[in-house]
Protein backbone atom coordinates (compact mmCIF):
# COMPACT_ATOMS: atom_id res chain seq x y z
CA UNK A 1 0.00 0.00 0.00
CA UNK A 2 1.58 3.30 -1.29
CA UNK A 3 0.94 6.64 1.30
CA UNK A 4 1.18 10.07 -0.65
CA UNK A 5 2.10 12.71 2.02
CA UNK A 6 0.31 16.28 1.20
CA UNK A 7 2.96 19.25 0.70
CA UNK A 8 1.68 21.56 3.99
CA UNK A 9 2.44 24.72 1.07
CA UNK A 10 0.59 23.67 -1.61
CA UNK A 11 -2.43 23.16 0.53
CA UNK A 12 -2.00 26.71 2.02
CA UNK A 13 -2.37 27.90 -1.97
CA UNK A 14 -5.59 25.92 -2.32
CA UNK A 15 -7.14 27.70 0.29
CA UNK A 16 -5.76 31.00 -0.96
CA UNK A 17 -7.31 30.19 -4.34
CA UNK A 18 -10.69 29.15 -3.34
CA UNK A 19 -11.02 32.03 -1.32
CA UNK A 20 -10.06 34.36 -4.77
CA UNK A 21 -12.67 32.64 -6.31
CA UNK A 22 -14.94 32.84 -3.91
CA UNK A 23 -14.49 36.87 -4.00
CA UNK A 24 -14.58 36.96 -8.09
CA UNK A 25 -18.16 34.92 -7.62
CA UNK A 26 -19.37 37.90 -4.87
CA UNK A 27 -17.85 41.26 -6.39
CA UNK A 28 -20.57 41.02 -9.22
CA UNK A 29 -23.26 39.77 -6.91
CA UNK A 30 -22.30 42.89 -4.91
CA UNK A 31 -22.08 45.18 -7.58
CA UNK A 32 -25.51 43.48 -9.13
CA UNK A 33 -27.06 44.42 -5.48
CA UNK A 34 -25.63 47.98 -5.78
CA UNK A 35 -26.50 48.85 -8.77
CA UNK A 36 -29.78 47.32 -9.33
CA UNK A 37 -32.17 50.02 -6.74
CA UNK A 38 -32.16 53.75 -6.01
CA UNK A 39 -33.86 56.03 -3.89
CA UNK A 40 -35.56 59.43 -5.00
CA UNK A 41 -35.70 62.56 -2.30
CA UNK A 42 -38.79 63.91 -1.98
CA UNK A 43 -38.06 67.05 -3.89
CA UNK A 44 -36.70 65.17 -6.73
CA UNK A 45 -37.97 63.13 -9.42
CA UNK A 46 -35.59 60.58 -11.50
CA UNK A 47 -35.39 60.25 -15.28
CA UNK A 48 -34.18 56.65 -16.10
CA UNK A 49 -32.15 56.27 -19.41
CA UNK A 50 -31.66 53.15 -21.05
CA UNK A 51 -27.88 53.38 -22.73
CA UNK A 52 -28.78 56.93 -23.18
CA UNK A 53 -32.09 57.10 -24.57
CA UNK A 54 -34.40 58.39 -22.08
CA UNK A 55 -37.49 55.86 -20.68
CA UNK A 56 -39.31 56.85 -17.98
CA UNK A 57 -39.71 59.26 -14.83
CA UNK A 58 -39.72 58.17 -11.63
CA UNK A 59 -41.57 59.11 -8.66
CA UNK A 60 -39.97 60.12 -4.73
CA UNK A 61 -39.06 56.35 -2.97
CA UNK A 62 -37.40 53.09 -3.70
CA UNK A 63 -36.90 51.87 -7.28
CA UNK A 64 -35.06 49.44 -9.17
CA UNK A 65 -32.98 49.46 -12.65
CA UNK A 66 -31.52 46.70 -15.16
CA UNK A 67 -28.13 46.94 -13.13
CA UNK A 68 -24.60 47.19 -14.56
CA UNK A 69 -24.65 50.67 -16.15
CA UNK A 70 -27.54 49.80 -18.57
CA UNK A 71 -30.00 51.99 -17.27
CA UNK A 72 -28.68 54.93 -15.33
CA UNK A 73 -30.75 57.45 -13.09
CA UNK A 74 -30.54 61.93 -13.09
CA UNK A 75 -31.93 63.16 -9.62
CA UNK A 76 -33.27 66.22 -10.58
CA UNK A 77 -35.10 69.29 -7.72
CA UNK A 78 -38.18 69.88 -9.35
CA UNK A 79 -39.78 71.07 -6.27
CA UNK A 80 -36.64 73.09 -5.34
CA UNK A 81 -36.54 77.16 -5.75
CA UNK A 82 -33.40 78.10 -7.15
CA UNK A 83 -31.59 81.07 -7.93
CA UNK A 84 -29.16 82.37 -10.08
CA UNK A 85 -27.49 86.23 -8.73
CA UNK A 86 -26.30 88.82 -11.17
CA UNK A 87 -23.76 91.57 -9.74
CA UNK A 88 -23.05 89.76 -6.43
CA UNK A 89 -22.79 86.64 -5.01
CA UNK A 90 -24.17 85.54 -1.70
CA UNK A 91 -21.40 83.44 0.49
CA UNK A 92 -23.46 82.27 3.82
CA UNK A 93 -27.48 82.86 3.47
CA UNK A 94 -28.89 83.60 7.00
CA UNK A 95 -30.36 86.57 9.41
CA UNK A 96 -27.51 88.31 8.62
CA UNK A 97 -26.27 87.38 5.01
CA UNK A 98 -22.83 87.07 4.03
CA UNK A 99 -21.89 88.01 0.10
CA UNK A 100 -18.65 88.11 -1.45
CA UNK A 101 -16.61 91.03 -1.69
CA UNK A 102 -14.90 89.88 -5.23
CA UNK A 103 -16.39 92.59 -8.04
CA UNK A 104 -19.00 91.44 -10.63
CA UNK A 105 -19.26 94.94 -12.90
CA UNK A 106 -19.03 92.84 -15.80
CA UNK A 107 -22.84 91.53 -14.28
CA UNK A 108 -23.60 94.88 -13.31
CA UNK A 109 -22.71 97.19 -14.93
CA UNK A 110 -25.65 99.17 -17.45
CA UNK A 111 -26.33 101.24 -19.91
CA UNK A 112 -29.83 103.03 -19.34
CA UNK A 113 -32.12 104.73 -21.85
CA UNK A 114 -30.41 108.44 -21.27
CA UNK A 115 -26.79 107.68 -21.74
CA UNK A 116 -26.39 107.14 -17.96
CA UNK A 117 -24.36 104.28 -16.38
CA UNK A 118 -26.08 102.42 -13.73
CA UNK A 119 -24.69 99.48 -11.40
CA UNK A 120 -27.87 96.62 -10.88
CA UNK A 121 -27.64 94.04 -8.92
CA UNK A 122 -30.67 90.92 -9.28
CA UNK A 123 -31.38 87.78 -8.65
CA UNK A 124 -33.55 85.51 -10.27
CA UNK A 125 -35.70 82.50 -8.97
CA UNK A 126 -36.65 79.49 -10.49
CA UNK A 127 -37.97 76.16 -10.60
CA UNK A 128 -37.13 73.27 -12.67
CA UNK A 129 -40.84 72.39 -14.64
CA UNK A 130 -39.33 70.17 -17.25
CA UNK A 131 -36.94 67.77 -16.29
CA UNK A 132 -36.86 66.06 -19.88
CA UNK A 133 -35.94 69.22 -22.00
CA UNK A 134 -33.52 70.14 -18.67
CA UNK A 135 -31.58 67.30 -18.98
CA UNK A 136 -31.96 66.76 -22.76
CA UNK A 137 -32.80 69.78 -24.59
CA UNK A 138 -30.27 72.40 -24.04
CA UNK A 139 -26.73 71.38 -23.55
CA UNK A 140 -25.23 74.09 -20.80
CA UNK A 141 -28.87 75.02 -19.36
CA UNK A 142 -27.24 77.09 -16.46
CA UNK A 143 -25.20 78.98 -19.02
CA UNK A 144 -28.09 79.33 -21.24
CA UNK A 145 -30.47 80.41 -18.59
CA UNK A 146 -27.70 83.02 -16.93
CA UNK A 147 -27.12 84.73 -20.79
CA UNK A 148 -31.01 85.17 -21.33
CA UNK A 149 -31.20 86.76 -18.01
CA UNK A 150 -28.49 88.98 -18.60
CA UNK A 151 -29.52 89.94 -22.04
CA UNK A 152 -32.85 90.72 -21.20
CA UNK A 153 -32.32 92.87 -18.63
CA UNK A 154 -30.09 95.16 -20.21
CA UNK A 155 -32.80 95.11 -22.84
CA UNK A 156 -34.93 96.57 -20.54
CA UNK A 157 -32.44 98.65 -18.69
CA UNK A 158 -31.48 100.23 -21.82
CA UNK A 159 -35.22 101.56 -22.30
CA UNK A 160 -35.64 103.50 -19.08
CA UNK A 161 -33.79 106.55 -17.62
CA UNK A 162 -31.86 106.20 -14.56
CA UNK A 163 -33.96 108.13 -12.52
CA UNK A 164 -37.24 105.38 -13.51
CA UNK A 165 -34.71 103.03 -12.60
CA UNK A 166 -34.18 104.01 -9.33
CA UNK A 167 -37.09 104.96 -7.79
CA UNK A 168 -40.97 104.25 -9.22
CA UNK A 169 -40.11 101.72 -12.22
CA UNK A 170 -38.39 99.09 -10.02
CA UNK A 171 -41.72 97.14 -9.46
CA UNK A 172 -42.29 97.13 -13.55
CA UNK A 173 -38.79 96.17 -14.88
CA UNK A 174 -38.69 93.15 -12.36
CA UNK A 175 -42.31 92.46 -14.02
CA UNK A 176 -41.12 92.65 -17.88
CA UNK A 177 -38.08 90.71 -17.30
CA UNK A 178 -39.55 87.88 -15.82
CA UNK A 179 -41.78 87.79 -18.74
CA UNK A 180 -39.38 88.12 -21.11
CA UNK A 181 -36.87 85.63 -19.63
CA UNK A 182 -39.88 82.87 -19.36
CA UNK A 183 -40.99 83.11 -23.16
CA UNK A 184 -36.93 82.92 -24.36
CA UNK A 185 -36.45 79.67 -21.96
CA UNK A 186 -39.73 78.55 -23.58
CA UNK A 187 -38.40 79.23 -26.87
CA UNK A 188 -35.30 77.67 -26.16
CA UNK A 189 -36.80 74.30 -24.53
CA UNK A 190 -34.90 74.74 -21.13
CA UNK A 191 -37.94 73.12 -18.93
CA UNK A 192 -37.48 76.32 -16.43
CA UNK A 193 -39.97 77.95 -14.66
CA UNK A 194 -38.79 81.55 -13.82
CA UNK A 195 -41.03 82.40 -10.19
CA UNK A 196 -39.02 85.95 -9.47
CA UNK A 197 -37.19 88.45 -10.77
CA UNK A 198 -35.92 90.61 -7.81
CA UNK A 199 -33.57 93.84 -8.46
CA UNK A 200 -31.54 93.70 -5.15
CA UNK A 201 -29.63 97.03 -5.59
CA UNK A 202 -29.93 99.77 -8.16
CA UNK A 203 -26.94 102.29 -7.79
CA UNK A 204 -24.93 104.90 -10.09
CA UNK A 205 -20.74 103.25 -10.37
CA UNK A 206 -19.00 105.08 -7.56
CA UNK A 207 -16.52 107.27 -9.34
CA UNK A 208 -19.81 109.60 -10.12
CA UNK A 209 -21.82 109.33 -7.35
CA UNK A 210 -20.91 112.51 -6.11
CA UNK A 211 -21.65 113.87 -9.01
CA UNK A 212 -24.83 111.99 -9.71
CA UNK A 213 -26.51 113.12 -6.12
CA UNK A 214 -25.76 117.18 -7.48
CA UNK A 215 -27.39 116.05 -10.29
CA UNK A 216 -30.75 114.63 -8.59
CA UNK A 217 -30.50 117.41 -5.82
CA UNK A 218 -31.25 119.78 -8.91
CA UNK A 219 -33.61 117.86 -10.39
CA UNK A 220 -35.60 117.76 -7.09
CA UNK A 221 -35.79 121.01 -6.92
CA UNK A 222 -36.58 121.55 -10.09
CA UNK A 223 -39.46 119.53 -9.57
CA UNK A 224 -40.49 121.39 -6.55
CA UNK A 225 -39.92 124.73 -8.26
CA UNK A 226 -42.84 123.06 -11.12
CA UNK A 227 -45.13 122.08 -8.34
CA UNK A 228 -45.19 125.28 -6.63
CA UNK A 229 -45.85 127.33 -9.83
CA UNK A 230 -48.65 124.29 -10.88
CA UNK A 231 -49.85 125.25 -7.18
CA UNK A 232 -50.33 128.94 -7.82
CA UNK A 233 -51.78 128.09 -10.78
CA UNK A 234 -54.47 125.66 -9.49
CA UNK A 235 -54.86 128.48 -7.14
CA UNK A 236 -54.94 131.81 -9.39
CA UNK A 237 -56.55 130.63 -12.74
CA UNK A 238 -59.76 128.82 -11.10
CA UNK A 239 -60.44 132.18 -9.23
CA UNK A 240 -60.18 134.05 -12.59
CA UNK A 241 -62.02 131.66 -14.95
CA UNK A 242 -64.99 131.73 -12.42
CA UNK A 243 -64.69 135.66 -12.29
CA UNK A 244 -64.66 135.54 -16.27
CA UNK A 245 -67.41 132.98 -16.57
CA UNK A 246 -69.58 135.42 -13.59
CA UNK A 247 -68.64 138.59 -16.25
CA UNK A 248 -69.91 136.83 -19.29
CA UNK A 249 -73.12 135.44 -18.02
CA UNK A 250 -73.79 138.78 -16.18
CA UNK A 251 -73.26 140.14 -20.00
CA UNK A 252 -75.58 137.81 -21.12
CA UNK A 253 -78.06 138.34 -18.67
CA UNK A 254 -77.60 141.89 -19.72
CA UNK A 255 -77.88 141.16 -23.37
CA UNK A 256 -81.13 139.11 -22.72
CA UNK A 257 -82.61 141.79 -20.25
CA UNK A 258 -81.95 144.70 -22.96
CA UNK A 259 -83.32 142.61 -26.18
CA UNK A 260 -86.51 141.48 -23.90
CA UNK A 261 -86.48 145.46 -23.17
CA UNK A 262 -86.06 146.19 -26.19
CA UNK A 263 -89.07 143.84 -27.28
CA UNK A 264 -91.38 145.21 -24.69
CA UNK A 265 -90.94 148.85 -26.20
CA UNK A 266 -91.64 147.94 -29.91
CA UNK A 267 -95.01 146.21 -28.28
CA UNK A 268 -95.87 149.44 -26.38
CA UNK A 269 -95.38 151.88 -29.80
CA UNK A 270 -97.07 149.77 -31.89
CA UNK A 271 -100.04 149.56 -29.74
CA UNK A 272 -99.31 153.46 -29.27
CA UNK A 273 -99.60 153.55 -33.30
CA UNK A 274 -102.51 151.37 -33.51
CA UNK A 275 -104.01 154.48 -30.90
CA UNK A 276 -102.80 156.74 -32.70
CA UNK A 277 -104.23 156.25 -36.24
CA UNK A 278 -107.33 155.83 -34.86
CA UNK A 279 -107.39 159.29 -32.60
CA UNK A 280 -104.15 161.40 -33.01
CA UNK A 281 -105.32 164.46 -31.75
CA UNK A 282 -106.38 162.36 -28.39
CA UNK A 283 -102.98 160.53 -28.21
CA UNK A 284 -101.07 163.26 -28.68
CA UNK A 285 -102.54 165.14 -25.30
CA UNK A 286 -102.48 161.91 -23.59
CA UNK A 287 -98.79 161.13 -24.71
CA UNK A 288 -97.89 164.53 -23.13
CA UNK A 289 -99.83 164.63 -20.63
CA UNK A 290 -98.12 161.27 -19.33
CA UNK A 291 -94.98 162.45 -20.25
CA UNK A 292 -94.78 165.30 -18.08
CA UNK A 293 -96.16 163.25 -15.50
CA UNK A 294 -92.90 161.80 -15.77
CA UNK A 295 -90.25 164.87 -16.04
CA UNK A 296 -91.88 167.06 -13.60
CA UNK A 297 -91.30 165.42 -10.43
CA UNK A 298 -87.94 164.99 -11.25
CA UNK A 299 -87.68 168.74 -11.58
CA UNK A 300 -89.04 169.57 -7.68
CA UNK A 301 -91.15 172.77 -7.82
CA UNK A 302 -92.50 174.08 -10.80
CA UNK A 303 -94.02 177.39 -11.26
CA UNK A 304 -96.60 178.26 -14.20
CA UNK A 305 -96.79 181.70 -14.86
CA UNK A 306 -99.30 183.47 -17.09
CA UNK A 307 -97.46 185.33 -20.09
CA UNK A 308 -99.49 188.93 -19.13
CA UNK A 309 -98.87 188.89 -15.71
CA UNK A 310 -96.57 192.01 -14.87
CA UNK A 311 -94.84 191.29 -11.54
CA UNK A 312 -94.78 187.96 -10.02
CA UNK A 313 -92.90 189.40 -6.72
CA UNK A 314 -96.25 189.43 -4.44
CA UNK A 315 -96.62 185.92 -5.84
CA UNK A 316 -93.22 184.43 -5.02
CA UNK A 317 -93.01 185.70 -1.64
CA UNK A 318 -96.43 184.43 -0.70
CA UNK A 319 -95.60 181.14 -1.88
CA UNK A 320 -92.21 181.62 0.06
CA UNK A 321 -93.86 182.75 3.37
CA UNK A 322 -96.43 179.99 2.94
CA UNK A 323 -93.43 177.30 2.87
């Protein structure tokens, strides 16, 4: 009977080998485990692609995918508000914000309407509607979406003055470019929402400040100089239009008064001349008579004297001593 004695070293590889292949048999099963689920945040959805075609989109949770790289999965915040900032850029967000003091004029600085230079600062906020045309459509869709922004706002910058820009046409601007900046990312396919367009800071460059406040001082009181003179005016010509408007229907008051007069009296003579055809001898004495009627008392006392009588003395003084 022949006895074989087993080499302690060769075993020892054996061992070593089996266990190798024991780890090539569990490094796929480990990387078929790994690769085969996912899980979805609740402000994300997930667009599956099969070797780069998108499939389907899935839904917040747990899901599972044909494992080894053949379907791969893009998390994408739909239900996030983001923000892109023009002019500045904010370091910590908080009560008390933190932004960096590195210079953006290239972002900020503007031409307006009237040849002046302004420095805006603005921020816009948006969500992400589309993930599809996101991911798919446009190939740098930050880039993209930070040029239209910029574009349209100096579009609209450049068609007010500085002084609309700065104070009462704030509101508006924010309005028109958030229009604008939706229908271009519609135009262009880039899925995006836009939510808010906010101007954080509207200022002239500081090398002309100074000069920019003398500017607006005079313009200020130019405006008050205009308001007090449309003042006096609201207070002067009223007054006067209401005197001229009393004047001219006092005139034509006048005017109606006369021609009704007027009317009255060609009544009277022709009646008078109906009279007087028929009896002129009568009318005439009566048309004396009533004139007189109406001189003589405006003449006090009147004395009739006969044309014979010699000396009216003894007659005056007895009508003076009987006074």
């Amino acid at each position: 009977m022949d006895v074989y004695t087993v080499n302690p070293d060769i075993e020892k590889y054996r061992k070593k080998a089996q266990k190798f292949l024991f780890l090539l048999w569990f490094i796929p099963i480990i990387i078929l485990v790994y690769t085969s689920y996912y899980t979805i945040a609740p402000d994300e959805v997930g667009v599956v692609t099969r070797f780069g075609k998108f499939v389907r989109i899935e839904q917040p949770g747990l899901h599972f995918k044909i494992p080894f790289g053949v379907e791969f999965v893009k998390k994408v915040p739909v239900k996030k508000q983001l923000k892109e900032e023009f002019g500045f850029r904010t370091v910590r967000a908080g009560i008390k914000s933190e932004y960096s003091t590195s210079s953006y004029l290239h972002e900020s600085l503007m031409l307006t309407g009237d040849l002046n230079i302004g420095e805006i600062e603005w921020s816009v906020q948006y969500k992400i509607k589309d993930p599809v045309k996101y991911l798919f459509k446009v190939r740098d869709v930050k880039g993209t979406f930070r040029n239209i922004c910029e574009a349209v706002m100096r579009e609209v910058i450049g068609d007010r003055s500085i002084n609309e820009i700065l104070t009462t046409g704030r509101e508006e601007i924010a309005q028109e470019c958030k229009t604008k900046i939706q229908k271009l990312c519609n135009e262009y396919n880039t899925g995006l929402d836009v939510k808010l367009v906010v101007l954080q800071d509207v200022n002239p460059p500081d090398p002309v400040k100074p000069s920019f406040n003398e500017v607006n001082q005079a313009l200020q009181e130019k405006e008050n100089m205009i308001n007090q003179a449309w003042a006096q005016y609201n207070k002067v010509i009223p007054n006067e239009k209401g005197k001229a408007l009393q004047i001219i229907q006092e005139a034509e008051g006048y005017a109606l008064k006369r021609v009704n007069e007027a009317k009255g009296d060609v009544a009277m003579f022709d009646e008078v001349l109906k009279e007087y055809r028929k009896a002129p001898k009568v009318t005439k004495e009566r048309l004396y008579l009533e004139t007189m009627q109406k001189l003589l008392p405006k003449y006090g006392k009147v004395i009739v004297i006969d044309s014979k009588q010699k000396n009216i003395l003894p007659l005056l003084d007895l009508m003076k001593g009987g006074n």
